[in-house]
Structures are given as structure tokens and as C-alpha cells.
PDB file of N, CA and C in Angstrom:
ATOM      1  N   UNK A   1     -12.035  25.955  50.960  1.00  0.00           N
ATOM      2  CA  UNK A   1     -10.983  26.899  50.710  1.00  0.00           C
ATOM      3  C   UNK A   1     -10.068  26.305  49.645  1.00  0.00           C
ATOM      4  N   UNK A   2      -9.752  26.836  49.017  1.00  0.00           N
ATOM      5  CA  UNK A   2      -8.658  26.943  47.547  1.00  0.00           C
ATOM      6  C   UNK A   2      -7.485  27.496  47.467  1.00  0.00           C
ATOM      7  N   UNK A   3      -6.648  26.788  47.280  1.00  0.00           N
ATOM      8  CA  UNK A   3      -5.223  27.405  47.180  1.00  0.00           C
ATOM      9  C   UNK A   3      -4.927  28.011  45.941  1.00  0.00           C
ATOM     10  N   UNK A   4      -4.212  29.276  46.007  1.00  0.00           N
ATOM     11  CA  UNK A   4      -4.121  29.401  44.074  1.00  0.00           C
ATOM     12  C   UNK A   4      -2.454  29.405  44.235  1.00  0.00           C
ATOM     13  N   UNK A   5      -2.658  28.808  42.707  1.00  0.00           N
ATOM     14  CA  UNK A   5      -0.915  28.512  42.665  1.00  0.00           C
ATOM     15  C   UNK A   5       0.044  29.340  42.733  1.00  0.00           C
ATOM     16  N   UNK A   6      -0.675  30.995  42.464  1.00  0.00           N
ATOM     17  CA  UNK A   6      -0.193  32.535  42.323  1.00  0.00           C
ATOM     18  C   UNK A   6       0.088  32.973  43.665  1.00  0.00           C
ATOM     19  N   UNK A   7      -0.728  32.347  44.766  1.00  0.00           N
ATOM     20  CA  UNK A   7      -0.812  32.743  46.428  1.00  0.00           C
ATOM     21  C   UNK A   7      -1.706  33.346  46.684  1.00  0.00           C
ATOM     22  N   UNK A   8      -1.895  33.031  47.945  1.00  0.00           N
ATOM     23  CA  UNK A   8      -3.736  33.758  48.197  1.00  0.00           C
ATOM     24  C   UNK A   8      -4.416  32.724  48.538  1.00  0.00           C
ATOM     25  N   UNK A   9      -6.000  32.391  48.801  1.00  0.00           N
ATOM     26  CA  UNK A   9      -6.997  31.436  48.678  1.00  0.00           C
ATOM     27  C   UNK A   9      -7.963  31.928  48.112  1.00  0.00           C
ATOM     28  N   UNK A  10      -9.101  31.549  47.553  1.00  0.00           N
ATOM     29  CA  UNK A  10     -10.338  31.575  47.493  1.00  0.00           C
ATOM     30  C   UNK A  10     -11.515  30.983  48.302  1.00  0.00           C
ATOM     31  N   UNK A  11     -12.271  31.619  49.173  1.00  0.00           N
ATOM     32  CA  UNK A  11     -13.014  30.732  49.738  1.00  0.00           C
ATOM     33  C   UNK A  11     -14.431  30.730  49.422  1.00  0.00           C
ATOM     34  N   UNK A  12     -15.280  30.222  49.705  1.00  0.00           N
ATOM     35  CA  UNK A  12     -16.828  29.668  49.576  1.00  0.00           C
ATOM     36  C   UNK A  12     -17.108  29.593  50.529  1.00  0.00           C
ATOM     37  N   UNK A  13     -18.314  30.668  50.684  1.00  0.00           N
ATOM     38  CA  UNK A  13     -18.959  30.821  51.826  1.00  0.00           C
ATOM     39  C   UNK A  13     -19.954  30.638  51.540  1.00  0.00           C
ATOM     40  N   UNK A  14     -20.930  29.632  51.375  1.00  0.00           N
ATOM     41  CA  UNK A  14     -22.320  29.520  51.060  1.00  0.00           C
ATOM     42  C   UNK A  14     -23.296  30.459  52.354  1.00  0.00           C
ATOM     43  N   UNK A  15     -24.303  31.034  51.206  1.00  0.00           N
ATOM     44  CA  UNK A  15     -24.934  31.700  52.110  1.00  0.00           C
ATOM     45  C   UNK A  15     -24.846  33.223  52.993  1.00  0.00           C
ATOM     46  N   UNK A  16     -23.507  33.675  52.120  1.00  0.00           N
ATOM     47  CA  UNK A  16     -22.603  34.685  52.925  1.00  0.00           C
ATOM     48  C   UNK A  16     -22.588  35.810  51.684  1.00  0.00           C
ATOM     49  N   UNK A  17     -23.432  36.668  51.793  1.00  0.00           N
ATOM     50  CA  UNK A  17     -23.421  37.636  50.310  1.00  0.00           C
ATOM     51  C   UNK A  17     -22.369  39.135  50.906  1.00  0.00           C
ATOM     52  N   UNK A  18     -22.306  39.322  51.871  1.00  0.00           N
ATOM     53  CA  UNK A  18     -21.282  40.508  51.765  1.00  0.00           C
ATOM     54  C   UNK A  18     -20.334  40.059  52.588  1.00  0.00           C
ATOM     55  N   UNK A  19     -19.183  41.221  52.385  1.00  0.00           N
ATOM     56  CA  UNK A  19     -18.526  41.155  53.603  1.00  0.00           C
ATOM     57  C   UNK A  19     -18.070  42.609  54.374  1.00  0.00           C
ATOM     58  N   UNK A  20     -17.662  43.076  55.319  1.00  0.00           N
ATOM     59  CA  UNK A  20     -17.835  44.314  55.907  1.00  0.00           C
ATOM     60  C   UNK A  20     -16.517  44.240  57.122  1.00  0.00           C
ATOM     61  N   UNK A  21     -16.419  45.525  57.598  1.00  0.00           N
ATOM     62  CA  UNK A  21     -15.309  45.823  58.386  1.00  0.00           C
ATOM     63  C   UNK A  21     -16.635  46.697  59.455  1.00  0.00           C
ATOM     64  N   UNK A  22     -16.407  45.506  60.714  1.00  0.00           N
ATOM     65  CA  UNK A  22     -17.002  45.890  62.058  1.00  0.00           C
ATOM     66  C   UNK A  22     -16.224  46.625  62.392  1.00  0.00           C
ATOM     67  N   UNK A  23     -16.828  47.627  63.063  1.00  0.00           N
ATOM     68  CA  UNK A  23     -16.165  48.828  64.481  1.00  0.00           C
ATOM     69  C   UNK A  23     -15.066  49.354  64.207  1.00  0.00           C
ATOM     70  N   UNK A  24     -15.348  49.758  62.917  1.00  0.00           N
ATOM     71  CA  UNK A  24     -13.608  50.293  62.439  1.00  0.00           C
ATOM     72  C   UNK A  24     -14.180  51.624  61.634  1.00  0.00           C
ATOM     73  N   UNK A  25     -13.390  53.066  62.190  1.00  0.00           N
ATOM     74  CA  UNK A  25     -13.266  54.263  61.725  1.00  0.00           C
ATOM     75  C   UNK A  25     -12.738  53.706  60.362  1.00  0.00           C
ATOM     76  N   UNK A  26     -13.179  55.338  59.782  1.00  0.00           N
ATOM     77  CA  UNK A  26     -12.674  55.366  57.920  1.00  0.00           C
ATOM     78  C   UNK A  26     -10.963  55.780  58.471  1.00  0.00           C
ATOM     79  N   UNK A  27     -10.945  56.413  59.180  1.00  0.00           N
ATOM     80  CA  UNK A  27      -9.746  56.661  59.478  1.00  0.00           C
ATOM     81  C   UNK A  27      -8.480  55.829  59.843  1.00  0.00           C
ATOM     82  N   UNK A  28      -8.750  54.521  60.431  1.00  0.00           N
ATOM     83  CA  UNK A  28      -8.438  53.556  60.924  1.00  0.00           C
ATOM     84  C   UNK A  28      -7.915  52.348  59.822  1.00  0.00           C
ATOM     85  N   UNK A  29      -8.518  52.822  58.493  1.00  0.00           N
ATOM     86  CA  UNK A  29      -8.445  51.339  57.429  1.00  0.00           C
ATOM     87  C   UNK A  29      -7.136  51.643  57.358  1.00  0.00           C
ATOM     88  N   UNK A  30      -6.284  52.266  57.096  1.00  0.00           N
ATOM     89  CA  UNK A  30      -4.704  52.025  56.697  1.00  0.00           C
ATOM     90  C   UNK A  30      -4.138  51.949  56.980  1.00  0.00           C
ATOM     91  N   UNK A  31      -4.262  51.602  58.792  1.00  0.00           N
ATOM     92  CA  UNK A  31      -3.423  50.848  59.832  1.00  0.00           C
ATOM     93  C   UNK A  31      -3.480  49.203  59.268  1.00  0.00           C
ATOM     94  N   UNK A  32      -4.763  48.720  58.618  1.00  0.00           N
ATOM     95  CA  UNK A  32      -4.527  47.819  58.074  1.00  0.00           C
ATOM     96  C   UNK A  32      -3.804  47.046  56.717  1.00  0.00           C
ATOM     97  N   UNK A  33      -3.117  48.015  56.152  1.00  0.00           N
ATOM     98  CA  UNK A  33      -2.472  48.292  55.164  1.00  0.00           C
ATOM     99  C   UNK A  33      -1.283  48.152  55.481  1.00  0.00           C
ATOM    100  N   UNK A  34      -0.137  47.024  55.783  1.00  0.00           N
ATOM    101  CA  UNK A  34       1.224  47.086  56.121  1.00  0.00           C
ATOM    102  C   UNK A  34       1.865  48.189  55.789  1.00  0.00           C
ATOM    103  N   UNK A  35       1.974  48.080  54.143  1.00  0.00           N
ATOM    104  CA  UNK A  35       2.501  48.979  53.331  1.00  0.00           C
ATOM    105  C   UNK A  35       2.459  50.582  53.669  1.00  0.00           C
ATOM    106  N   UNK A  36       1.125  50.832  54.357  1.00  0.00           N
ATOM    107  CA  UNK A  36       0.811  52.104  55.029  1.00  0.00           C
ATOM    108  C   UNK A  36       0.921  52.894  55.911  1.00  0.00           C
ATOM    109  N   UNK A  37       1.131  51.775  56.577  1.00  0.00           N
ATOM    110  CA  UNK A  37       1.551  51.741  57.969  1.00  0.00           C
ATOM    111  C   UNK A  37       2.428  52.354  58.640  1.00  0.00           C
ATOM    112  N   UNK A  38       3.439  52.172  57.881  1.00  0.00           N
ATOM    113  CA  UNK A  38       4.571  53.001  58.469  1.00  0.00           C
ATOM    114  C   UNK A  38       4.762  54.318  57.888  1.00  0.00           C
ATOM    115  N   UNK A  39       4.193  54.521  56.906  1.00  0.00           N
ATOM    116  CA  UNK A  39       3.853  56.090  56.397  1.00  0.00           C
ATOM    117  C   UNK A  39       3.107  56.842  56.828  1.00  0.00           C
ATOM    118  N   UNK A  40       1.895  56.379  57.772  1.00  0.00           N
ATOM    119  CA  UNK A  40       0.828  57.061  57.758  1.00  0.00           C
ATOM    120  C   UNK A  40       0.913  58.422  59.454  1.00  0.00           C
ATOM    121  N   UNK A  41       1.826  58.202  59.629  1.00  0.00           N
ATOM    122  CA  UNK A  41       2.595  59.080  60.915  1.00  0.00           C
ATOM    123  C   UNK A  41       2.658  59.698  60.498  1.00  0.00           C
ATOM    124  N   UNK A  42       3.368  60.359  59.574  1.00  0.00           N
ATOM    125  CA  UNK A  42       4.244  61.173  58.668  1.00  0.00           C
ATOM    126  C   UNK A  42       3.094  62.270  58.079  1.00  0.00           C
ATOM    127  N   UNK A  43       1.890  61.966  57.557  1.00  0.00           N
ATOM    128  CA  UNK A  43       1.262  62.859  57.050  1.00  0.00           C
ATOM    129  C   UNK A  43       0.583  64.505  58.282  1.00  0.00           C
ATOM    130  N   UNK A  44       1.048  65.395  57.285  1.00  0.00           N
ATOM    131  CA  UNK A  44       0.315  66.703  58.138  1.00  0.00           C
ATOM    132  C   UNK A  44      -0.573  66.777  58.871  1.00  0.00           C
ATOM    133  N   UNK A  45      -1.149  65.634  58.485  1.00  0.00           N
ATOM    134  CA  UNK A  45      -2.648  66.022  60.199  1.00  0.00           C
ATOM    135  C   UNK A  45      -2.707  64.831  60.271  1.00  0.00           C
ATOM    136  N   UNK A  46      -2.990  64.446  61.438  1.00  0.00           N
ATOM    137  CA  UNK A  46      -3.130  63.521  62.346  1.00  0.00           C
ATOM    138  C   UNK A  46      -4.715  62.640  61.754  1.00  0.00           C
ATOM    139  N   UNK A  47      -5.313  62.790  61.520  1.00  0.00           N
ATOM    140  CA  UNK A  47      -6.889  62.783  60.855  1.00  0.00           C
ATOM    141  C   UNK A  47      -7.152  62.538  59.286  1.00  0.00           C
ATOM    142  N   UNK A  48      -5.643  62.329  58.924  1.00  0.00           N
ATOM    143  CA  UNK A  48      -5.880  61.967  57.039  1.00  0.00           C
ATOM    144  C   UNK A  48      -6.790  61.281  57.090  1.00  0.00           C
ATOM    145  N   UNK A  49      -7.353  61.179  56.339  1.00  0.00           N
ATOM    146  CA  UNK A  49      -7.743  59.564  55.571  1.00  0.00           C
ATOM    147  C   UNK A  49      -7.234  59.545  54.048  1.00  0.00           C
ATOM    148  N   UNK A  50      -5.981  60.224  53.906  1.00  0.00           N
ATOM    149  CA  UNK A  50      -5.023  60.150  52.576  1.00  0.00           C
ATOM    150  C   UNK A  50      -5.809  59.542  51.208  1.00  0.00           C
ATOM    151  N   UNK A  51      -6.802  61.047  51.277  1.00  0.00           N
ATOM    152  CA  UNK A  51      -7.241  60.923  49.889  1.00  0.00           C
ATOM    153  C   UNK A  51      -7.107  62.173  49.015  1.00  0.00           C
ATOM    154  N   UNK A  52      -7.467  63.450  49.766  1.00  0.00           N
ATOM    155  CA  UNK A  52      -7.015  64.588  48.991  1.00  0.00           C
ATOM    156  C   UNK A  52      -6.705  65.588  50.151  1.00  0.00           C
ATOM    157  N   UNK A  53      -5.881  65.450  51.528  1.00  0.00           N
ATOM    158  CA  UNK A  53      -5.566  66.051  52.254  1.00  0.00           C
ATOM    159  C   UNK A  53      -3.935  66.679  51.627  1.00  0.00           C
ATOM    160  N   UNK A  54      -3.126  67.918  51.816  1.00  0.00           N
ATOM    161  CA  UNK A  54      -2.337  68.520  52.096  1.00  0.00           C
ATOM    162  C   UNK A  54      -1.433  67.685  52.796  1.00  0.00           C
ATOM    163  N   UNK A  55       0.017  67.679  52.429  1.00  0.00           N
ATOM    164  CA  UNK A  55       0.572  66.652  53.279  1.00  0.00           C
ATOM    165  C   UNK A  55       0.968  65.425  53.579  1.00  0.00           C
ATOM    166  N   UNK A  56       0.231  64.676  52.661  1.00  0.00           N
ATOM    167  CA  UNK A  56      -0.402  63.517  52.894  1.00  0.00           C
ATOM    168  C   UNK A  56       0.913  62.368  52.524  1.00  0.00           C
ATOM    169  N   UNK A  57       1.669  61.708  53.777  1.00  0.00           N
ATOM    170  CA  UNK A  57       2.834  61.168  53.572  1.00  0.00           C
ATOM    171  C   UNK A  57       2.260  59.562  52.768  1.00  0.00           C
ATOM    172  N   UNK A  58       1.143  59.205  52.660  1.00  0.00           N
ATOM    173  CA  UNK A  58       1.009  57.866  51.734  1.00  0.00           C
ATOM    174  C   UNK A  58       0.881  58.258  50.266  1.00  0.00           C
ATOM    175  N   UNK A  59       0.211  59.172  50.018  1.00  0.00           N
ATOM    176  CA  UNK A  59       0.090  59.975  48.557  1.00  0.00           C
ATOM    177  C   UNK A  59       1.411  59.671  47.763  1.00  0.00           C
ATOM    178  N   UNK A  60       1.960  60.789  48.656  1.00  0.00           N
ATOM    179  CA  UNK A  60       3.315  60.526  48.433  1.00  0.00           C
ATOM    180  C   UNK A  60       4.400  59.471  47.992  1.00  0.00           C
ATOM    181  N   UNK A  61       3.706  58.495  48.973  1.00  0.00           N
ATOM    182  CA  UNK A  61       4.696  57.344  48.761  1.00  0.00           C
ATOM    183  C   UNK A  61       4.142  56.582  47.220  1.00  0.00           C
ATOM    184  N   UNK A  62       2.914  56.876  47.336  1.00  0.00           N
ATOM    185  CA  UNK A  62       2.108  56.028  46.197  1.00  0.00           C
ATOM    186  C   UNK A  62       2.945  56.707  44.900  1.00  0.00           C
ATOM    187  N   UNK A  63       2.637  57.961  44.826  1.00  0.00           N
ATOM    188  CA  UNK A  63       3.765  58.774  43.943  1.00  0.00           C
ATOM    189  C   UNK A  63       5.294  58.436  43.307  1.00  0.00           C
ATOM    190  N   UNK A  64       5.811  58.091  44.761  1.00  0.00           N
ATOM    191  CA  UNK A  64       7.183  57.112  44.737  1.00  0.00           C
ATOM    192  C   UNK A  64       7.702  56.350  44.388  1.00  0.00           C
ATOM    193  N   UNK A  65       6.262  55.095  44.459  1.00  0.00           N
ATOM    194  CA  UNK A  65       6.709  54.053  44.050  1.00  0.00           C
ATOM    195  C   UNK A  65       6.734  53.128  45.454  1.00  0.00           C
ATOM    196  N   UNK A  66       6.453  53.691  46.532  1.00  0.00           N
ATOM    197  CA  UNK A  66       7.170  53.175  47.838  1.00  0.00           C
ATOM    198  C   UNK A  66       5.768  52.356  48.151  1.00  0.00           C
ATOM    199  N   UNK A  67       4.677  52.835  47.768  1.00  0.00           N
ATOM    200  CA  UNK A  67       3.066  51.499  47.968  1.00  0.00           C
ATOM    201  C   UNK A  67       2.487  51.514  46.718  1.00  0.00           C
ATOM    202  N   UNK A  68       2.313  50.145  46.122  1.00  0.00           N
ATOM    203  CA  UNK A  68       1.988  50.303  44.640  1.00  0.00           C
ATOM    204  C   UNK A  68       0.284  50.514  44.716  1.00  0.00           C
ATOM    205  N   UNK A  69       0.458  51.582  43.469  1.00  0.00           N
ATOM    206  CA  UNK A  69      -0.660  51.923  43.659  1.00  0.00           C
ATOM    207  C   UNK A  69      -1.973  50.803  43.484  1.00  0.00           C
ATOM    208  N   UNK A  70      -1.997  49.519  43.296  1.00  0.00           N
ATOM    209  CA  UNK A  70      -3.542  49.115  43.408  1.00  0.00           C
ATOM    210  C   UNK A  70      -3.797  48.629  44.751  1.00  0.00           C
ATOM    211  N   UNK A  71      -2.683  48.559  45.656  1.00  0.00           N
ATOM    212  CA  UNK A  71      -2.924  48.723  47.076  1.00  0.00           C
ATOM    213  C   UNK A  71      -3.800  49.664  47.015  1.00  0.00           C
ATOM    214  N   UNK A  72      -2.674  51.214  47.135  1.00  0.00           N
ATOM    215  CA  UNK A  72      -3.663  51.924  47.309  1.00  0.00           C
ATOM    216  C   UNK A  72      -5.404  52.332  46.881  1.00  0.00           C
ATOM    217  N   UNK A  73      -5.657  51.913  45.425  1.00  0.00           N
ATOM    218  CA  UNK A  73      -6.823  51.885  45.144  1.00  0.00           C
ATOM    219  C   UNK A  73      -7.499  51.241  45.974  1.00  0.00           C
ATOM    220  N   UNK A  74      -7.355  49.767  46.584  1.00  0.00           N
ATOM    221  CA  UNK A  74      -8.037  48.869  47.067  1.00  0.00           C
ATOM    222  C   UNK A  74      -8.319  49.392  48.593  1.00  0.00           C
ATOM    223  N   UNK A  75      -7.668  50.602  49.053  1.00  0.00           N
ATOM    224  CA  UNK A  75      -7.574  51.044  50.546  1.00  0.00           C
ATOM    225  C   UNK A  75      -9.127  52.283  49.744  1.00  0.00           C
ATOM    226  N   UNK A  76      -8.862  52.841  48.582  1.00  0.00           N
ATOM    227  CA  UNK A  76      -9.720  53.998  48.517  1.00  0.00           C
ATOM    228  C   UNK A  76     -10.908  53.607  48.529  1.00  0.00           C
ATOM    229  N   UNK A  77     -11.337  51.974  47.608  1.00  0.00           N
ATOM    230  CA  UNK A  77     -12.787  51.495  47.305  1.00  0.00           C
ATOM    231  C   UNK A  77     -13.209  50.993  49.067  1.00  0.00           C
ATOM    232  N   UNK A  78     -12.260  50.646  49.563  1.00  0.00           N
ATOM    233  CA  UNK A  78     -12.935  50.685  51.380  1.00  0.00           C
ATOM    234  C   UNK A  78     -13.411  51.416  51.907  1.00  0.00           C
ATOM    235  N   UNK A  79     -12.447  52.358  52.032  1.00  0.00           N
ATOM    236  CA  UNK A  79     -13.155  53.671  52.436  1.00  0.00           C
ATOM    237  C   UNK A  79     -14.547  54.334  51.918  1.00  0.00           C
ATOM    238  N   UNK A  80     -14.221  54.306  50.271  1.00  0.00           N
ATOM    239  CA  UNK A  80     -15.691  54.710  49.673  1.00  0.00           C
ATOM    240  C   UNK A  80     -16.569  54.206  50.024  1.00  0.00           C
ATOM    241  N   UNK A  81     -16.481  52.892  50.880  1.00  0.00           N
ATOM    242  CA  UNK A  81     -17.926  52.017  51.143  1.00  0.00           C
ATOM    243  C   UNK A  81     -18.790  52.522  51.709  1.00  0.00           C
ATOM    244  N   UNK A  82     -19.987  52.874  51.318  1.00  0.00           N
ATOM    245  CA  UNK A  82     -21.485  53.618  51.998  1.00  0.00           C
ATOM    246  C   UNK A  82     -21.522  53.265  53.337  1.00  0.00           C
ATOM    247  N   UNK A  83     -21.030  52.049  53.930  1.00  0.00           N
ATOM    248  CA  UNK A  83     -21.435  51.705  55.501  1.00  0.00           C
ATOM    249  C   UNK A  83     -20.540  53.230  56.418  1.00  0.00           C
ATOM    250  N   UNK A  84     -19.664  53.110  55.531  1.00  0.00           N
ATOM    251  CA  UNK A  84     -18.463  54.011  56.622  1.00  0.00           C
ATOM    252  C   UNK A  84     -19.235  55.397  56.515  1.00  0.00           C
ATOM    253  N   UNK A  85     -20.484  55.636  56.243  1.00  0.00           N
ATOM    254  CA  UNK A  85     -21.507  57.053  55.545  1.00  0.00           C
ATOM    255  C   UNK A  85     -22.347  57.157  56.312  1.00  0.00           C
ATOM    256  N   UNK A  86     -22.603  55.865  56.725  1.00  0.00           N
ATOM    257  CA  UNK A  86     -24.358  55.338  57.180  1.00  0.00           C
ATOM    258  C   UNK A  86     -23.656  55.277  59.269  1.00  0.00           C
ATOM    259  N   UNK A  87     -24.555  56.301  59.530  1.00  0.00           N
ATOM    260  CA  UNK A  87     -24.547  56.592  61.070  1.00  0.00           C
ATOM    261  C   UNK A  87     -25.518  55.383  61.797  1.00  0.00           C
ATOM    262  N   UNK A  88     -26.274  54.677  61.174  1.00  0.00           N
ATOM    263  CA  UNK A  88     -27.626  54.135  61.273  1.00  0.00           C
ATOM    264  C   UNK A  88     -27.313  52.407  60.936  1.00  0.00           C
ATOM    265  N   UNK A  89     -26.196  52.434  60.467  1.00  0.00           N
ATOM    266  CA  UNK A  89     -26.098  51.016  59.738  1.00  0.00           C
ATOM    267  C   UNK A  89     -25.719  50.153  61.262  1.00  0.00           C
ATOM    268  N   UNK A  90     -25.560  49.083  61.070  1.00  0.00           N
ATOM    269  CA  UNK A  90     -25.642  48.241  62.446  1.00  0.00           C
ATOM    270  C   UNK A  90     -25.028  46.543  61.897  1.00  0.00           C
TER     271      UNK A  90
END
């Protein structure tokens, strides 16, 4: 593991080619999102996944200024991930 002087680490995982989010709804990723977190009540349906829903109190905020948006990008390329598609994946 690597410290960067900017903050953060880098680590080396030999042998380790992906990485993935076990047992977790698409719906569920932006509870992991601090920044989201406390917005994500707020949106019109209960069932966002605040990408092109009506309502949508993180949109919003992204709009604002209140979650910068490459958070948010980095919440959308999760979601886009094919596993969260795949009924079959394991």
C-alpha cells in the first residue's frame, strides 16, 4: 500500500484483476456516497436510482453545486456496471 502525498492510497493486489460490490442493489450505491446521503430522502420516489427520474433531490444538488459532479459521475459508472444487469452473475 502507498500513500499519495495528495491523500488516498494506492494498493497492489497481485493477482486481483477486478473489483465488484457484493449483495448490493443498484439502488442501494448512494447510500454509499456520504455526499448523497443525506439528499437521497428527498427525491420523489422512494426507488430513484437518480439518473433520469422526475424529482430527483441528488440531480439537483449536483446542479447546485451541493455534490460535485465527478462524485456524481463516479456513482453513475457503478451503477452502469453490467453485474448490476446480470441476474445470473454470482
Amino acid at each position: 500500500m502507498y500513500k499519495l502525498p495528495i491523500g488516498g492510497y494506492i494498493i497492489d493486489t497481485p493477482g486481483i484483476k477486478e473489483f465488484g460490490l457484493a449483495d448490493m442493489e443498484k439502488t442501494e450505491v448512494a447510500e454509499r456516497f456520504p455526499e448523497m446521503r443525506k439528499f437521497q430522502h428527498n427525491c420523489k420516489f422512494n426507488n430513484c436510482t437518480h439518473t433520469n427520474e422526475p424529482g430527483c433531490a441528488i440531480k439537483k444538488a449536483v446542479e447546485e453545486g451541493l455534490i460535485p459532479e465527478e462524485r456524481y459521475n463516479n456513482y453513475l459508472s457503478i451503477i452502469s456496471d453490467e453485474y448490476f444487469y446480470d441476474s445470473n452473475y454470482d
